[in-house]
C-alpha atoms as a PDB file:
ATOM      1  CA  UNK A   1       3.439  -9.284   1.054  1.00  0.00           C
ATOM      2  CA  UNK A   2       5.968  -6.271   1.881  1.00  0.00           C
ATOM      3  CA  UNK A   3       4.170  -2.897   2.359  1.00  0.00           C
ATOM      4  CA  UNK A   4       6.429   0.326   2.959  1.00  0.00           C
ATOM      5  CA  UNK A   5       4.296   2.964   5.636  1.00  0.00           C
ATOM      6  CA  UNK A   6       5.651   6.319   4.765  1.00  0.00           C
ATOM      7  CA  UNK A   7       4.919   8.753   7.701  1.00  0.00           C
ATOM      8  CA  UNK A   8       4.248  12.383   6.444  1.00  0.00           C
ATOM      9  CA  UNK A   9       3.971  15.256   9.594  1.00  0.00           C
ATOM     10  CA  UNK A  10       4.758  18.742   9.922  1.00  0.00           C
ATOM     11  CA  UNK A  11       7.979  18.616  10.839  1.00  0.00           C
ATOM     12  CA  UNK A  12       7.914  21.602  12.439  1.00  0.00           C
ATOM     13  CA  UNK A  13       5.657  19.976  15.232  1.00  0.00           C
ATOM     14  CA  UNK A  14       8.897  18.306  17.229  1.00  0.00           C
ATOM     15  CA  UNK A  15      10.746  21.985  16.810  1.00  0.00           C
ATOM     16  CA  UNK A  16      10.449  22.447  20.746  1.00  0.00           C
ATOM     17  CA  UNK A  17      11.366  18.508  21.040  1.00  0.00           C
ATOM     18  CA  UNK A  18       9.533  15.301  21.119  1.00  0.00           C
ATOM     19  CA  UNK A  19       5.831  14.600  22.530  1.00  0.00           C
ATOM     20  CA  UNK A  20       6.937  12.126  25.248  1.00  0.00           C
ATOM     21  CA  UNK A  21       3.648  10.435  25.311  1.00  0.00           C
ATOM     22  CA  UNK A  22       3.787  10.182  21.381  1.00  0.00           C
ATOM     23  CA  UNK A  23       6.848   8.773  21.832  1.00  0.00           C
ATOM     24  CA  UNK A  24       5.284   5.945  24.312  1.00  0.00           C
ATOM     25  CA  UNK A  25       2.546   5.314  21.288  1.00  0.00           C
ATOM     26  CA  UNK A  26       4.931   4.679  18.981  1.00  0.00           C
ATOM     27  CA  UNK A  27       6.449   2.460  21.378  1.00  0.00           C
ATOM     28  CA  UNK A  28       3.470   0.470  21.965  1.00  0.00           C
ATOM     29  CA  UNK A  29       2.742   0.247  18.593  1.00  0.00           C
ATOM     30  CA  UNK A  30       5.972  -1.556  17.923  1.00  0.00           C
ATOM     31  CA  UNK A  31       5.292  -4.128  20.691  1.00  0.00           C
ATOM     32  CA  UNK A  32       1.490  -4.941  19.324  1.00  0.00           C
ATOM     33  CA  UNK A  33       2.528  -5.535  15.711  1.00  0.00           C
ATOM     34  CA  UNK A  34       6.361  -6.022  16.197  1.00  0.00           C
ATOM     35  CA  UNK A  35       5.693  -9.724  14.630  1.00  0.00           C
ATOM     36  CA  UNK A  36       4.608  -7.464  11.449  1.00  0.00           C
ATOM     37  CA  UNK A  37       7.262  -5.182  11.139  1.00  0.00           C
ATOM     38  CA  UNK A  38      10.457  -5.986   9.137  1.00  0.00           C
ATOM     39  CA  UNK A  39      12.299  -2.623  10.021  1.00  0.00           C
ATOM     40  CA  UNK A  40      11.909   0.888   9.750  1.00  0.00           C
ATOM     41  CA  UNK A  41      13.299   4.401  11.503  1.00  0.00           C
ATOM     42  CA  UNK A  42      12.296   7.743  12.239  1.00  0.00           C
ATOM     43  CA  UNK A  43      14.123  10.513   9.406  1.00  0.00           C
ATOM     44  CA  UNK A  44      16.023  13.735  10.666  1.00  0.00           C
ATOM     45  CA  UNK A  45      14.603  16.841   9.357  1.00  0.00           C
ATOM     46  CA  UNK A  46      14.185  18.126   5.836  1.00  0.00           C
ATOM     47  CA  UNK A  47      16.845  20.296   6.499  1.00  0.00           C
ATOM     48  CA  UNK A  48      19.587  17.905   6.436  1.00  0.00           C
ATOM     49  CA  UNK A  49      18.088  15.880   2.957  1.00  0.00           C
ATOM     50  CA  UNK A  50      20.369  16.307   0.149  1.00  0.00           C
ATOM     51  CA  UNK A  51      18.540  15.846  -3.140  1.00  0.00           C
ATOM     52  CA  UNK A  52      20.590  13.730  -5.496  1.00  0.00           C
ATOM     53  CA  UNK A  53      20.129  14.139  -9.903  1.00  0.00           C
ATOM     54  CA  UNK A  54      21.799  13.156 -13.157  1.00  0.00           C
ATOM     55  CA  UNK A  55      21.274  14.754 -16.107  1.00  0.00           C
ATOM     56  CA  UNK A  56      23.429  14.492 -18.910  1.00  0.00           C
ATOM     57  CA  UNK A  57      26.044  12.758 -17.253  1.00  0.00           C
ATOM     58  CA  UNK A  58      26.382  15.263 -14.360  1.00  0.00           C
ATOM     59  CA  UNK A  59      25.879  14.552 -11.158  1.00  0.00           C
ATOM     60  CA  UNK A  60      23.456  17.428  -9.349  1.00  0.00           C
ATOM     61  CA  UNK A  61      23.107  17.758  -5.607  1.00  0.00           C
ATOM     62  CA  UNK A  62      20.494  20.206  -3.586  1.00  0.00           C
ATOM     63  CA  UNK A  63      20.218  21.092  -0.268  1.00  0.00           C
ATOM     64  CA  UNK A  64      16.914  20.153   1.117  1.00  0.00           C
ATOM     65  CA  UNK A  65      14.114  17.971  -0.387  1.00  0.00           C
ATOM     66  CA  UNK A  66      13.188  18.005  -3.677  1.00  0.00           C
ATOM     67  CA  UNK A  67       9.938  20.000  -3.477  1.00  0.00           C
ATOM     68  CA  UNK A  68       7.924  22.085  -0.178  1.00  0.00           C
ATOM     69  CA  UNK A  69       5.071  19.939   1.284  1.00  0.00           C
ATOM     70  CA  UNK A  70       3.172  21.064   3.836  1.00  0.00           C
ATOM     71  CA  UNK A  71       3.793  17.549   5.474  1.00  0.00           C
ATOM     72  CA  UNK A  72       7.599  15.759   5.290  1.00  0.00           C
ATOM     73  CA  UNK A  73       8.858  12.051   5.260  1.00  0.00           C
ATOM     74  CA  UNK A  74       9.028  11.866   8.920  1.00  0.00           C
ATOM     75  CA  UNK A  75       9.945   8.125   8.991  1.00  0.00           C
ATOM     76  CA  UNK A  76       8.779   4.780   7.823  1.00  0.00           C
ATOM     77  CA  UNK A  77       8.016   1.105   8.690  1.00  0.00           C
ATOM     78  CA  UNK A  78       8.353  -1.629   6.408  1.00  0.00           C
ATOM     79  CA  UNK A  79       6.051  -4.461   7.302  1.00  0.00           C
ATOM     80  CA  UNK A  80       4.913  -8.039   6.029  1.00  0.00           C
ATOM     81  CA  UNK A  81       1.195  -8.288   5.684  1.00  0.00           C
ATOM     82  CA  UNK A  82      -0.980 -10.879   4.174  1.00  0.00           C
ATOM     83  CA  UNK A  83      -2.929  -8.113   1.929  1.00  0.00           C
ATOM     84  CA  UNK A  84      -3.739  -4.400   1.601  1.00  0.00           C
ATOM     85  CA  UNK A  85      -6.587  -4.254   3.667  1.00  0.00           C
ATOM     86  CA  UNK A  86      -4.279  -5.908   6.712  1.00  0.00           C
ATOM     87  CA  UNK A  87      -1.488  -3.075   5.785  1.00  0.00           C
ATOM     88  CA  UNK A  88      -3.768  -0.064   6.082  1.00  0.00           C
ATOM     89  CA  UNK A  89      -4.936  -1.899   9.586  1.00  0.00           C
ATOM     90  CA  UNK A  90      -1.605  -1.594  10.940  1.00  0.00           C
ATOM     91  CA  UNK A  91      -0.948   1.966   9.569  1.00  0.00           C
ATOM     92  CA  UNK A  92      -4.236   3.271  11.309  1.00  0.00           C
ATOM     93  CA  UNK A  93      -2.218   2.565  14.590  1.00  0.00           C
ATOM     94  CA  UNK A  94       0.730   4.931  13.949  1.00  0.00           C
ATOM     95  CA  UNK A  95       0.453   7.565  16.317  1.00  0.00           C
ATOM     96  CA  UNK A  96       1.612   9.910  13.342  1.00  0.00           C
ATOM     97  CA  UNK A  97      -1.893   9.023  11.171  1.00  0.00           C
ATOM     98  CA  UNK A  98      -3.359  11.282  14.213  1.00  0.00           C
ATOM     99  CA  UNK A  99      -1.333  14.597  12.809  1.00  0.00           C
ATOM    100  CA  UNK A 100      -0.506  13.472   9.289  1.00  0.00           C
ATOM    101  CA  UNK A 101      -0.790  10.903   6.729  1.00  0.00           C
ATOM    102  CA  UNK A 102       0.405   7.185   6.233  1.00  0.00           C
ATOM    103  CA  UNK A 103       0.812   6.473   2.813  1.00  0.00           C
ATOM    104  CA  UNK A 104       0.584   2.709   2.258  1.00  0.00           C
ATOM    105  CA  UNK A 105       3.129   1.279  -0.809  1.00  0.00           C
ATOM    106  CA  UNK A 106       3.164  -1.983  -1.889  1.00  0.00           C
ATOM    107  CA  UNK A 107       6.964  -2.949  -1.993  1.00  0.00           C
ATOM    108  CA  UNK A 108       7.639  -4.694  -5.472  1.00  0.00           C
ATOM    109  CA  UNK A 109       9.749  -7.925  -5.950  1.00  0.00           C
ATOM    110  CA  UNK A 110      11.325  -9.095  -9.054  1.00  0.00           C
ATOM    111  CA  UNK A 111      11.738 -12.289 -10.325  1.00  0.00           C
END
């Protein structure tokens, strides 16, 4: 089954730049569940989100996300595990799940 692993952070942690040793984690975490992971990318800041609506026909665009979170979408994996339990395995290993969260989504398929 797909699972999507949203990484939420304070984005305001890699201000000054990236951890390089963080950076090595993340890189080690790709090599021990590479097999697992169908794709995924790290996300530029909130600051260059454009938030995208239609109402009534009208197309709406705003700066920024759509509402202030102490933690942002920092980046995301998409991975193919056998169940839920295996998914939130493999998301306890993001180096990010040390200073934020990992929400877990099923991805759903349609027939």
């Amino acid at each position: 089954m797909k699972y999507l692993l949203l990484i939420y952070e304070n984005e305001q942690r890699w201000e000054k730049g990236y951890d390089p040793v963080e950076l090595a984690e993340y890189g080690a975490f790709s090599r021990e569940v590479g097999a697992a992971i169908l794709g995924g990318n790290a996300l530029k800041p909130t600051a260059t989100a454009t938030t995208v609506r239609v109402r009534e026909g009208k197309r709406l665009t705003t700066d920024g996300p759509f509402a202030e979170t102490k933690e942002q979408l920092s980046g995301f994996y998409m991975i193919d595990s056998p169940n839920l339990d295996g998914a939130i395995a493999i998301a306890a290993k993001i180096a990010g799940a040390r200073f934020g969260s990992i929400e877990v989504r099923p991805v759903m398929t349609f027939a």
